[in-house]
C-alpha atoms as a PDB file:
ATOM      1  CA  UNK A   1       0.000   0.000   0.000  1.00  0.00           C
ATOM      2  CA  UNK A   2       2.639   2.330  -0.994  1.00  0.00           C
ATOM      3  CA  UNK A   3       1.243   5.935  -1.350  1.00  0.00           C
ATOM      4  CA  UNK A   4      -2.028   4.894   0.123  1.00  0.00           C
ATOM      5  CA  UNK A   5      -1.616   8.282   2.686  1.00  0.00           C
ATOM      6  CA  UNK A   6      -1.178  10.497  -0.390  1.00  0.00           C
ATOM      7  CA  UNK A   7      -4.551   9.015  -1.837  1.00  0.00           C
ATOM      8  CA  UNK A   8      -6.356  10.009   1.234  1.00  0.00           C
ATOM      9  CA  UNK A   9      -4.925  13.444   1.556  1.00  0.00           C
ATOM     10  CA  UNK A  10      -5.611  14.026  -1.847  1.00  0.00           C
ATOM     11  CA  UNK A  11      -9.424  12.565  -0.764  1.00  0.00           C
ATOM     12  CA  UNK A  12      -9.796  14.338   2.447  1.00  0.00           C
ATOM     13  CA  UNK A  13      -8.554  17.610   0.330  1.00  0.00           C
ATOM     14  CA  UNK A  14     -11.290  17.419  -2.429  1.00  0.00           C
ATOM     15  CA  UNK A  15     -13.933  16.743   0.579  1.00  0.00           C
ATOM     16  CA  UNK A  16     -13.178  19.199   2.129  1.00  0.00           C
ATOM     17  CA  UNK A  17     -13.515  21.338  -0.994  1.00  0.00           C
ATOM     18  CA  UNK A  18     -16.840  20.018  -1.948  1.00  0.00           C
ATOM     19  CA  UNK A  19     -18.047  21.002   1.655  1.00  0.00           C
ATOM     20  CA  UNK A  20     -17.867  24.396   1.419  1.00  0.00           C
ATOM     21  CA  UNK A  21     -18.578  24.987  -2.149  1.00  0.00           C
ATOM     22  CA  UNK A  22     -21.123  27.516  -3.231  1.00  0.00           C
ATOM     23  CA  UNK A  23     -21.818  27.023  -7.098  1.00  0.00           C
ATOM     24  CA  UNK A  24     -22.289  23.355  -8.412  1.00  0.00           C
ATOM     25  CA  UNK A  25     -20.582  22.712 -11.659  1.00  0.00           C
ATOM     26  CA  UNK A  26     -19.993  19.769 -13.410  1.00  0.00           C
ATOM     27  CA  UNK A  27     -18.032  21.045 -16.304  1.00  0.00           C
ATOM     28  CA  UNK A  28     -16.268  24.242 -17.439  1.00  0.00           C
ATOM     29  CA  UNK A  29     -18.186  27.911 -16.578  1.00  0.00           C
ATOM     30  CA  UNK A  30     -18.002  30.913 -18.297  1.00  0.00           C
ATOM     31  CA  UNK A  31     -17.466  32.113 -21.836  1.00  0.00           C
ATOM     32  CA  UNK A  32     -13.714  30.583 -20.699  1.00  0.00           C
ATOM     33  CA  UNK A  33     -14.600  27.181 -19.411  1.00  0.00           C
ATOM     34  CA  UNK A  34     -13.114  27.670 -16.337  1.00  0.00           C
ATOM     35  CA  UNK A  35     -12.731  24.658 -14.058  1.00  0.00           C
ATOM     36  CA  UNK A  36     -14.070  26.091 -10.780  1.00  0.00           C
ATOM     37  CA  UNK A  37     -12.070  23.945  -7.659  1.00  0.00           C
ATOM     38  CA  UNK A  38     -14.997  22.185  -6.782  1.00  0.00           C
ATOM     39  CA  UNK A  39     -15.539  20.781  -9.885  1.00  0.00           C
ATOM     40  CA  UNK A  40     -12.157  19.623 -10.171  1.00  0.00           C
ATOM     41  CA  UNK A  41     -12.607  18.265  -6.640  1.00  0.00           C
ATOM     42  CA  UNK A  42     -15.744  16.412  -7.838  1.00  0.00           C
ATOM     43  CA  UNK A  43     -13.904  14.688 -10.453  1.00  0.00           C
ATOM     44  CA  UNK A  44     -11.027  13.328  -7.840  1.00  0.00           C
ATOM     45  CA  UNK A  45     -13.707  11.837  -5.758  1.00  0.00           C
ATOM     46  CA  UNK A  46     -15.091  10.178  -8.684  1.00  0.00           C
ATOM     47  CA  UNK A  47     -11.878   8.725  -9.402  1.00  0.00           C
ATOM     48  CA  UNK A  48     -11.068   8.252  -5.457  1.00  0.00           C
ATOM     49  CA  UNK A  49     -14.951   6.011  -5.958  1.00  0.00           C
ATOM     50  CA  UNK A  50     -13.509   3.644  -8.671  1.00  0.00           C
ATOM     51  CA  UNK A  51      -9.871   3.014  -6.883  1.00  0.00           C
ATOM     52  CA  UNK A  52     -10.706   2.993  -3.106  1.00  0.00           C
ATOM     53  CA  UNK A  53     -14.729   2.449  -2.989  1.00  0.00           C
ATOM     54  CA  UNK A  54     -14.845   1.783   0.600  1.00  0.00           C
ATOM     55  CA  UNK A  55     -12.570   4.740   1.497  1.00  0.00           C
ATOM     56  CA  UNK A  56     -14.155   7.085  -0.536  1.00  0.00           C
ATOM     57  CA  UNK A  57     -17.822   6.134  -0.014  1.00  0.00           C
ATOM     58  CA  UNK A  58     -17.603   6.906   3.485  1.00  0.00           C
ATOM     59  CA  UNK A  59     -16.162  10.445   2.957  1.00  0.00           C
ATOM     60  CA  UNK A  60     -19.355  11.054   0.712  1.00  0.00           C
ATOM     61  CA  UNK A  61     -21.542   9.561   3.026  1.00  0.00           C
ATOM     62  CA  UNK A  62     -19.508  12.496   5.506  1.00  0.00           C
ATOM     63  CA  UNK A  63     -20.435  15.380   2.528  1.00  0.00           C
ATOM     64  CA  UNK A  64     -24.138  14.285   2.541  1.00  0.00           C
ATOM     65  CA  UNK A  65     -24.483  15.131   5.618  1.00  0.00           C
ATOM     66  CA  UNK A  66     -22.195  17.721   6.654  1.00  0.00           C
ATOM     67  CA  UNK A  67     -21.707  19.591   3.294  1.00  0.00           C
ATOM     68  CA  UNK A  68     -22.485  22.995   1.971  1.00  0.00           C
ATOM     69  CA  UNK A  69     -26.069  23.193   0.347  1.00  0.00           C
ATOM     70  CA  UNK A  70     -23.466  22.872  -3.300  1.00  0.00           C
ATOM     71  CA  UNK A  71     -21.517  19.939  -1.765  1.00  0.00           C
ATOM     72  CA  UNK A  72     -24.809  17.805  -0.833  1.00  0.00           C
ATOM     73  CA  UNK A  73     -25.836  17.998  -4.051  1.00  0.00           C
ATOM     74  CA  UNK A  74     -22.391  17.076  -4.786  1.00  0.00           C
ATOM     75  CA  UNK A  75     -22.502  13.884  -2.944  1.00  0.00           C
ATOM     76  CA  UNK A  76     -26.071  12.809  -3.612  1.00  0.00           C
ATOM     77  CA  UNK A  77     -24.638  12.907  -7.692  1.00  0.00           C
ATOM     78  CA  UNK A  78     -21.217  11.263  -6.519  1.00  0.00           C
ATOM     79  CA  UNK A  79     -23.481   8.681  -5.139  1.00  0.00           C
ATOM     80  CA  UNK A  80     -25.583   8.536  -8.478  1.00  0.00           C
ATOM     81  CA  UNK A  81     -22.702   7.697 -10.254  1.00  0.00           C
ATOM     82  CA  UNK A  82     -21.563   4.416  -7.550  1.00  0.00           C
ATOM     83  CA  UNK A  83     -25.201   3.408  -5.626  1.00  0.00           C
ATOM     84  CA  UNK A  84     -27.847   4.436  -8.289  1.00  0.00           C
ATOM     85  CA  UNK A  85     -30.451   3.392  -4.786  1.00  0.00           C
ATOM     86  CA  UNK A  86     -28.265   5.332  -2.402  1.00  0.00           C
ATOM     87  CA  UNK A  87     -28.459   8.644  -5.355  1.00  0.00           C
ATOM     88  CA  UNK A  88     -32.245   8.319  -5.641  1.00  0.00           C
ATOM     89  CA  UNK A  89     -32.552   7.908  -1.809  1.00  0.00           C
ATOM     90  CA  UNK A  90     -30.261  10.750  -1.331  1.00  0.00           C
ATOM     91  CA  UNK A  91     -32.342  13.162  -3.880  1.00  0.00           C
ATOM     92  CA  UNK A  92     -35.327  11.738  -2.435  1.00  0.00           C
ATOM     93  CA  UNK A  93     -34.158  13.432   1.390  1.00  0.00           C
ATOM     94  CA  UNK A  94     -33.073  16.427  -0.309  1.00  0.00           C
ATOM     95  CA  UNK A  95     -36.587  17.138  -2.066  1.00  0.00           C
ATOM     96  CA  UNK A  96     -37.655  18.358   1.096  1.00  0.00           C
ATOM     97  CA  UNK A  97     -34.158  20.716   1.577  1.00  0.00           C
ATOM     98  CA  UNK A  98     -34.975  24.769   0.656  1.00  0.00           C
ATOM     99  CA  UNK A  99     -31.374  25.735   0.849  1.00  0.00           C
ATOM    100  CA  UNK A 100     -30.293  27.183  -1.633  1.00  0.00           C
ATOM    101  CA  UNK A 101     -26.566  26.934  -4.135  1.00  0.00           C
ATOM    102  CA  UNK A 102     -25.833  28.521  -7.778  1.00  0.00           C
ATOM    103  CA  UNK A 103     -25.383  26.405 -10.442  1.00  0.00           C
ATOM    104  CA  UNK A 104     -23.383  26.549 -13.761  1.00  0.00           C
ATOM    105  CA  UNK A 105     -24.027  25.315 -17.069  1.00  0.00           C
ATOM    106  CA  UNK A 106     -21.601  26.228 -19.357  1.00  0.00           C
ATOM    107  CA  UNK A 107     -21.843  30.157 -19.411  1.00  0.00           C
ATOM    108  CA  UNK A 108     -25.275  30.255 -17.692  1.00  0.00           C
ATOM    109  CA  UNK A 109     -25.534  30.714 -13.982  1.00  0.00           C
ATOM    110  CA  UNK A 110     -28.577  30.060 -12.281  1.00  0.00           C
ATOM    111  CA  UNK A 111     -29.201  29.541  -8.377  1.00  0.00           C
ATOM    112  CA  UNK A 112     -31.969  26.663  -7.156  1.00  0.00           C
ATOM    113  CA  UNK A 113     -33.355  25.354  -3.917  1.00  0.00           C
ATOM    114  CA  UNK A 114     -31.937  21.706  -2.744  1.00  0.00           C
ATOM    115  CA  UNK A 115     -35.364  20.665  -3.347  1.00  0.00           C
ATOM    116  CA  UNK A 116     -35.998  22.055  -6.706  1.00  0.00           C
ATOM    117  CA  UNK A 117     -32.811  20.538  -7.829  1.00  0.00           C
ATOM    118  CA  UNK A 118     -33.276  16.854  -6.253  1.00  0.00           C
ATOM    119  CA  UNK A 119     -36.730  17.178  -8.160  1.00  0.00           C
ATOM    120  CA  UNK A 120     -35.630  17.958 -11.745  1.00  0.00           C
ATOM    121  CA  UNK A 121     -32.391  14.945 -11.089  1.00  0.00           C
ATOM    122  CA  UNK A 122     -35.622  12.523  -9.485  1.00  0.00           C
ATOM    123  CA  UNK A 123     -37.630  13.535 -12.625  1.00  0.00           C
ATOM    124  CA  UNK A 124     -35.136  13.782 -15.418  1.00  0.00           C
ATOM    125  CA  UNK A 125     -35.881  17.586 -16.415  1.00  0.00           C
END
């Protein structure tokens, strides 16, 4: 298990920056397609998911619970992408969640409600 400490403070970084994020991006923003640090974060988790599931499922299961109104909805679509029952259960809690987070999508910026946002992911809008 050589390197196996620089995995998890590479993990326990990227949580930490998916806690306190404020804008939910999944992709570039701007007219730039700049990679907000959140976003990159999101990625290393989803890599962190495929080469140490057990590791990195429990730090998610952490975000869920203890994130930013952003970094739930992080970890309810880092779950979606591992535990399709455990993403549907987790946007099924959050549906009744009025905090609110911006969003990005490409150059548009947008802000929604946990709730409204665990709706259009439960309903595919």
């Amino acid at each position: 298990m050589v390197g196996f400490g620089k995995h998890d403070r590479e993990l326990d970084a990227a949580i930490k920056e998916l806690a306190k994020a404020d804008t939910l991006a999944f992709g570039g923003v701007g007219f730039a397609g700049q990679i907000l640090p959140a976003t990159e974060a999101y990625h290393r988790v989803v890599q962190a998911l495929h080469e140490h599931p057990e590791q990195a499922r429990k730090k998610v299961d952490w975000l869920l619970g203890h994130g930013s109104p952003a970094g739930v909805a992080y970890a309810a679509a880092l779950l979606d992408t591992v535990d399709r029952a455990a993403g549907q259960a987790a946007w099924e809690r959050l549906r009744q969640d009025e905090r609110e987070f911006t969003t990005f999508s490409g150059c548009l910026m947008g802000r929604a409600t946990l709730r409204e946002y665990a709706t259009e992911r439960l309903t595919g809008d």
